[in-house]
C-alpha atoms as a PDB file:
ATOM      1  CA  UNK A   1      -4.112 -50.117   4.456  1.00  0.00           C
ATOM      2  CA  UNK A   2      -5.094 -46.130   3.912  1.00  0.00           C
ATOM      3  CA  UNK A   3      -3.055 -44.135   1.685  1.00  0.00           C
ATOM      4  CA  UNK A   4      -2.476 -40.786   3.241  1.00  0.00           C
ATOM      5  CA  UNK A   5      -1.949 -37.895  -0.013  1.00  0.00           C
ATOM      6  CA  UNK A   6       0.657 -35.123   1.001  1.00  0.00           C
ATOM      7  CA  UNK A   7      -0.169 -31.746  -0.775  1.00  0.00           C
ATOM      8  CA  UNK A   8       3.167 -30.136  -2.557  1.00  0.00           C
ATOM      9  CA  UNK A   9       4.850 -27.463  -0.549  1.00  0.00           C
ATOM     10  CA  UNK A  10       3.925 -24.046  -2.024  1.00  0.00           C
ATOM     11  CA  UNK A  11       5.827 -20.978   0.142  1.00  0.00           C
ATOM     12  CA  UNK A  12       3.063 -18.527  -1.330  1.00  0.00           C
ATOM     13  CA  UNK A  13       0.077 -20.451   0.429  1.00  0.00           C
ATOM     14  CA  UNK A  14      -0.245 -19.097   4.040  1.00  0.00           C
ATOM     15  CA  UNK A  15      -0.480 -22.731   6.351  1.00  0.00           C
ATOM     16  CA  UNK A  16      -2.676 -22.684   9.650  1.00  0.00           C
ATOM     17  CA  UNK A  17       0.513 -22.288  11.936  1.00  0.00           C
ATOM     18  CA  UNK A  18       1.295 -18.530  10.561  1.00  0.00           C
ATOM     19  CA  UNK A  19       0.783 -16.209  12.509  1.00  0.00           C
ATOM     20  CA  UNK A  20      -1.025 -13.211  11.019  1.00  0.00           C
ATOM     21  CA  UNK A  21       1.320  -9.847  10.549  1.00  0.00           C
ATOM     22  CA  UNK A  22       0.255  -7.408  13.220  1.00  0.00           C
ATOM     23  CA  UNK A  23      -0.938  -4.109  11.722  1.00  0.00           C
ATOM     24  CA  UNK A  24       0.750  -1.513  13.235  1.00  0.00           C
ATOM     25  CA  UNK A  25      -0.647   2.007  14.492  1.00  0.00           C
ATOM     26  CA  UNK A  26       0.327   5.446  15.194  1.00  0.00           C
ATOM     27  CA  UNK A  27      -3.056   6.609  17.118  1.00  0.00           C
ATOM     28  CA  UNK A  28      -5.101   5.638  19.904  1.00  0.00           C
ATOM     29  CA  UNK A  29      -8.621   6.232  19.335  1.00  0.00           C
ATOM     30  CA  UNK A  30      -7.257   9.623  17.092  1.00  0.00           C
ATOM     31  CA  UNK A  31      -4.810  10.715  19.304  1.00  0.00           C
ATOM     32  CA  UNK A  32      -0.816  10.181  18.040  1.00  0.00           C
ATOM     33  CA  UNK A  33       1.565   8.461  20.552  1.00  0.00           C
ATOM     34  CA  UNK A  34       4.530   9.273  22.057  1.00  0.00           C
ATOM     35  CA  UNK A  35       7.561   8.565  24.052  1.00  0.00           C
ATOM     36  CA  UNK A  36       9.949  10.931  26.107  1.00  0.00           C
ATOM     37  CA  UNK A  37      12.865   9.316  26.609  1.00  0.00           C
ATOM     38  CA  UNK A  38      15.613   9.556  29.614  1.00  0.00           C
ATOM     39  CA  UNK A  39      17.401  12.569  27.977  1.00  0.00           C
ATOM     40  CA  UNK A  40      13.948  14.485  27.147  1.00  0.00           C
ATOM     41  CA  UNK A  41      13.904  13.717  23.639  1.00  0.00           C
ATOM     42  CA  UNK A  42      10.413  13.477  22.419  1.00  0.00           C
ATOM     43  CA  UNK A  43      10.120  10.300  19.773  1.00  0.00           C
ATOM     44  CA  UNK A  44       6.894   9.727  17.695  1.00  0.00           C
ATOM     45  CA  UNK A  45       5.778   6.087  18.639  1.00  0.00           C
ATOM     46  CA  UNK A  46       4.347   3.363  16.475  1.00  0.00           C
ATOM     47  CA  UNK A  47       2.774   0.230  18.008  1.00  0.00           C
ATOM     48  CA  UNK A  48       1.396  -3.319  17.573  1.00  0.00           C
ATOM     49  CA  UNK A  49      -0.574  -5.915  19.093  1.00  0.00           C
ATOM     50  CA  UNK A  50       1.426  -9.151  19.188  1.00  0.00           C
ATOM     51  CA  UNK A  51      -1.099 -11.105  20.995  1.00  0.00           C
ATOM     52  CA  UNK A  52      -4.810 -10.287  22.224  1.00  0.00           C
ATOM     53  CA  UNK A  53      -2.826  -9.246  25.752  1.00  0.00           C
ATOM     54  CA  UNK A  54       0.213  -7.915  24.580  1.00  0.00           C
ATOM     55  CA  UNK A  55       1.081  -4.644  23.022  1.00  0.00           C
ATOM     56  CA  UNK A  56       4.725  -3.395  21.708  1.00  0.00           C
ATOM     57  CA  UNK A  57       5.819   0.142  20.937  1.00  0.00           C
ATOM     58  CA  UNK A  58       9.131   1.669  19.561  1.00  0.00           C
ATOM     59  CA  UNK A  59      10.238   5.109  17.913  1.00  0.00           C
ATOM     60  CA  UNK A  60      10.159   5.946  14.417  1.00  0.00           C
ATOM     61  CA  UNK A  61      13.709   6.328  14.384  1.00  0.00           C
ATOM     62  CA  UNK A  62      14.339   2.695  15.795  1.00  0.00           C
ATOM     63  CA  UNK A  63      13.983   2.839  19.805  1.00  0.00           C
ATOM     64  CA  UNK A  64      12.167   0.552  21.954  1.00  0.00           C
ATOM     65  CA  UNK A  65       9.822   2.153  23.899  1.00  0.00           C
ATOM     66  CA  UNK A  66       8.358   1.236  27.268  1.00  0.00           C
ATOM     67  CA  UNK A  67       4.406   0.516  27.523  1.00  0.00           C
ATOM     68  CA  UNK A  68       4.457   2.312  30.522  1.00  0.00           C
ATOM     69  CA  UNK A  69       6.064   5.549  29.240  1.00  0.00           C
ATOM     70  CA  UNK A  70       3.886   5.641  25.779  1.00  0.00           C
ATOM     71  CA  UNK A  71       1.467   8.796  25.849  1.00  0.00           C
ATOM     72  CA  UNK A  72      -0.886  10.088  23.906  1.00  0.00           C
ATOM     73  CA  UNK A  73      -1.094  13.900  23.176  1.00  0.00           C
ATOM     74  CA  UNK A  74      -2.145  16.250  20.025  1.00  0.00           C
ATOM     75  CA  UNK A  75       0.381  18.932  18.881  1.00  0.00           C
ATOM     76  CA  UNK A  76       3.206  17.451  20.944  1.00  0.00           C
ATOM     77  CA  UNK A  77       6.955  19.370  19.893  1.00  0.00           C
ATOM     78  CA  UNK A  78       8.911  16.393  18.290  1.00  0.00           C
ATOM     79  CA  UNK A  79      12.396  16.799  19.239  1.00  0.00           C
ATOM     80  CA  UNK A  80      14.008  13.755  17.959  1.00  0.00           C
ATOM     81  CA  UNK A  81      15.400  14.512  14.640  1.00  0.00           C
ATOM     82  CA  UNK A  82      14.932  11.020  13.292  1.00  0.00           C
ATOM     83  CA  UNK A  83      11.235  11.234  14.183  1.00  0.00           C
ATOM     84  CA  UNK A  84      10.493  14.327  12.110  1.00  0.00           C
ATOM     85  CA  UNK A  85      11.481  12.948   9.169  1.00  0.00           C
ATOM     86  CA  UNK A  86       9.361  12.045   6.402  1.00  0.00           C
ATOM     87  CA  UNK A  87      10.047   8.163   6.686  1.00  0.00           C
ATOM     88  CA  UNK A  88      10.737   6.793   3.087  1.00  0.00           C
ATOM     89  CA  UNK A  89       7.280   5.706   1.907  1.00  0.00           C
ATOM     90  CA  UNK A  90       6.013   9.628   2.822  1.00  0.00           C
ATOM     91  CA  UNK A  91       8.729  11.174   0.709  1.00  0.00           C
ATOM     92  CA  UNK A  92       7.555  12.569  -2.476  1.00  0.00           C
ATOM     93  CA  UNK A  93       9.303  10.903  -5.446  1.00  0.00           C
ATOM     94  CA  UNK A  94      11.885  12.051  -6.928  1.00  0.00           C
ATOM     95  CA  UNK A  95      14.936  11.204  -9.810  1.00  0.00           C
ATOM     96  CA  UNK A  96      17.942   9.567  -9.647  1.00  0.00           C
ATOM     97  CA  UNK A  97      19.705  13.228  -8.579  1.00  0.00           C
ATOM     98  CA  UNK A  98      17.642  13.558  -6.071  1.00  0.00           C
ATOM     99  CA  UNK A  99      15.258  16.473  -7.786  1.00  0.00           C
ATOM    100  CA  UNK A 100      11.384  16.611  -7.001  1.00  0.00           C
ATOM    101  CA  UNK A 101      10.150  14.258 -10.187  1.00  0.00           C
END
């Protein structure tokens, strides 16, 4: 008879079956990316690669965004308000009143 040894469960060792994070982007090759959406707001546009053939996009301010509508362009006028702003890990720091530390 062969005794088969289970290893202890440890949640802060990665096993074979997880999948690795996917590293998002904001450029192509340099180049930021974009997304007009059907009111002509202009959104700033992060992606991913999910899977060696498949690609996902959305807004900065929360949107999905079609593959097929994602451009690339430099100096392109941001009109979504969401977009423009600093997102919370570009904002400078600052104290509990809210003054520049």
């Amino acid at each position: 008879m062969k005794i088969i040894e289970v290893e202890p469960y440890d949640p802060d060792k990665r096993t074979w079956s997880e999948p690795e994070p996917a590293t998002s982007f904001r450029t192509i090759d340099g180049m930021p990316m974009y997304w007009c959406d059907d009111r002509g707001v202009v959104h700033v546009c992060e992606g991913a690669d999910i899977h060696p053939d498949a690609r996902v996009y959305w807004t900065l301010c929360g949107k999905d965004a079609s593959n097929d509508w994602v451009y690339l362009a430099q100096d392109e006028a941001i009109t979504c308000p969401l977009c423009r702003e600093p997102r919370p890990y570009e904002k400078p720091p600052h104290d509990a009143c809210g003054a520049p530390v």
